[in-house]
Protein backbone atom coordinates (compact mmCIF):
# COMPACT_ATOMS: atom_id res chain seq x y z
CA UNK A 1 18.32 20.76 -19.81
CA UNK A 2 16.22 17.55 -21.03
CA UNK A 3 16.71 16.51 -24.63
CA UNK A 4 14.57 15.02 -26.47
CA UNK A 5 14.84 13.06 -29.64
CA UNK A 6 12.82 11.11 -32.17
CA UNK A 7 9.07 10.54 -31.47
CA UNK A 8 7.47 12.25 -28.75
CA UNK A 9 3.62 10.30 -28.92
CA UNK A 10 1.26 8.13 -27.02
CA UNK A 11 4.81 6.10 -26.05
CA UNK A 12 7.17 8.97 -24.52
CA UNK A 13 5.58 11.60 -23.83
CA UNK A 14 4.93 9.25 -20.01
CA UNK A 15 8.82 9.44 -20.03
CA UNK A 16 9.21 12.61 -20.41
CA UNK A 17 6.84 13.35 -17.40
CA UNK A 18 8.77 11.07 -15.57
CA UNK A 19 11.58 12.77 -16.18
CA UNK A 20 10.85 16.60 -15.24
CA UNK A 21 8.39 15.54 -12.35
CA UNK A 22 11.89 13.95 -11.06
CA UNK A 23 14.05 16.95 -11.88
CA UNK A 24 11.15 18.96 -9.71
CA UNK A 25 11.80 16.47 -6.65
CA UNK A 26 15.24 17.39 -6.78
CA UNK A 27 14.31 21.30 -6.78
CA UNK A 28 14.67 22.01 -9.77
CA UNK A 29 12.30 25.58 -10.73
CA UNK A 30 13.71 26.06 -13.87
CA UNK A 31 13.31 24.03 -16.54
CA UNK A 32 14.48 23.90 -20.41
CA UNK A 33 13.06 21.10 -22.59
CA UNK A 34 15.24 21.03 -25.92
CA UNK A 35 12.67 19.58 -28.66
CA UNK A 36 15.23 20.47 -31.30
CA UNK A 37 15.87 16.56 -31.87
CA UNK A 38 12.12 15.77 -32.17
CA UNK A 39 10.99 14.68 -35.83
CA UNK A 40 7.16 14.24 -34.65
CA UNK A 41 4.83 15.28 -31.79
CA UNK A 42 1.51 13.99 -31.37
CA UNK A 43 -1.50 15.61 -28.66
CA UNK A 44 -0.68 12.86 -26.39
CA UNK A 45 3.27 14.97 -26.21
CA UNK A 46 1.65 18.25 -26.90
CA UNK A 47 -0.49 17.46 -23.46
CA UNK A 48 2.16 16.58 -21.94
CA UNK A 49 4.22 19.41 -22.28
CA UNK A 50 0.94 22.00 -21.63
CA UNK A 51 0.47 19.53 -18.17
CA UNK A 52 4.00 19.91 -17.28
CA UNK A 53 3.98 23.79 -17.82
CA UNK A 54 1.20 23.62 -15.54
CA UNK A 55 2.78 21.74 -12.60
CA UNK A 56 6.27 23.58 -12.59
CA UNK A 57 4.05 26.98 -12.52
CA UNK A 58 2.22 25.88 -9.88
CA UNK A 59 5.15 25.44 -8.03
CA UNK A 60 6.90 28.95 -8.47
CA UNK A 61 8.91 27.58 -11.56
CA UNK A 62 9.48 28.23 -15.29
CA UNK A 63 9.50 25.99 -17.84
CA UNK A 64 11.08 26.70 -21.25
CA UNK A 65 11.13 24.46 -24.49
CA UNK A 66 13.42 24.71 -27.83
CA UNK A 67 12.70 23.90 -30.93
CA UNK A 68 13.39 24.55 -34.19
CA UNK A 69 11.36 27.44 -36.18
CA UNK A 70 10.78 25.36 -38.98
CA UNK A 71 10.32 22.12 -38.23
CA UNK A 72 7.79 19.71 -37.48
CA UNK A 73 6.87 20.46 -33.78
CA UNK A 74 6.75 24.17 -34.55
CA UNK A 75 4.07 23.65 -37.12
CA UNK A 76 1.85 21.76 -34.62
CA UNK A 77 2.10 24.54 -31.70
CA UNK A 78 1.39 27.34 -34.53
CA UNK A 79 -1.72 24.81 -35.65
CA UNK A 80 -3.37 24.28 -32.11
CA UNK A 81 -1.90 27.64 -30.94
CA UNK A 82 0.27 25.73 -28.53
CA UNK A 83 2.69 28.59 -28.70
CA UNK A 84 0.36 30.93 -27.03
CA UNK A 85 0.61 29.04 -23.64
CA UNK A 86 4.11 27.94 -24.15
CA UNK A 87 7.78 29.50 -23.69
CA UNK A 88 9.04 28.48 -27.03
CA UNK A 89 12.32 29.55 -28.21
CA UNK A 90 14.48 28.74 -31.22
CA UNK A 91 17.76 28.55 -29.09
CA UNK A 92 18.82 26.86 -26.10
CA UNK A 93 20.63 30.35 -25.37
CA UNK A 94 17.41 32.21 -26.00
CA UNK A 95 15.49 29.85 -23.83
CA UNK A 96 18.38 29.88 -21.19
CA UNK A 97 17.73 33.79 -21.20
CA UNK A 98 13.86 33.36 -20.54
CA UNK A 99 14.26 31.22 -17.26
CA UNK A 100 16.69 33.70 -15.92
């Protein structure tokens, strides 16, 4: 699981590429991105998310992202319909359950 906090914009979102492009290296098929800690999300994070969705599909995996129901990052996948192409869940339990 990959947690994110704070800010996920123009500035992170590279890091968090970084981060699950490395945990795919490693093997990793399954991934859970916990967004629970994020307090704002921009298109440039929002991309990078929909990108990374992309790659770990293409390679036989999952990926699964928390975050909370009502907060800030929900509203902008209900607004751009981000939800649609993403596994969004409001648990890590829940999402745990949808990479199994």
């Amino acid at each position: 699981m990959l947690n994110v906090l704070g800010e996920l914009d123009l500035s992170t979102a590279p890091r968090l590429c970084v981060a699950l492009d490395a945990a795919r290296r490693r093997g990793a098929r399954r991934l859970l991105v916990d967004l629970s800690g994020v307090e704002f999300c921009d298109s440039s994070g929002l991309r990078s998310l929909i990108g990374e969705r992309m790659e770990v599909e293409a390679q036989g995996g999952r990926l699964a992202i928390v975050c909370a129901p009502e907060g800030p990052v929900a509203r902008l996948f209900e607004l751009t319909g981000a939800h649609e192409m993403l596994s969004i869940h409001p648990s890590a339990e829940s999402a745990r359950g949808a990479l199994t």
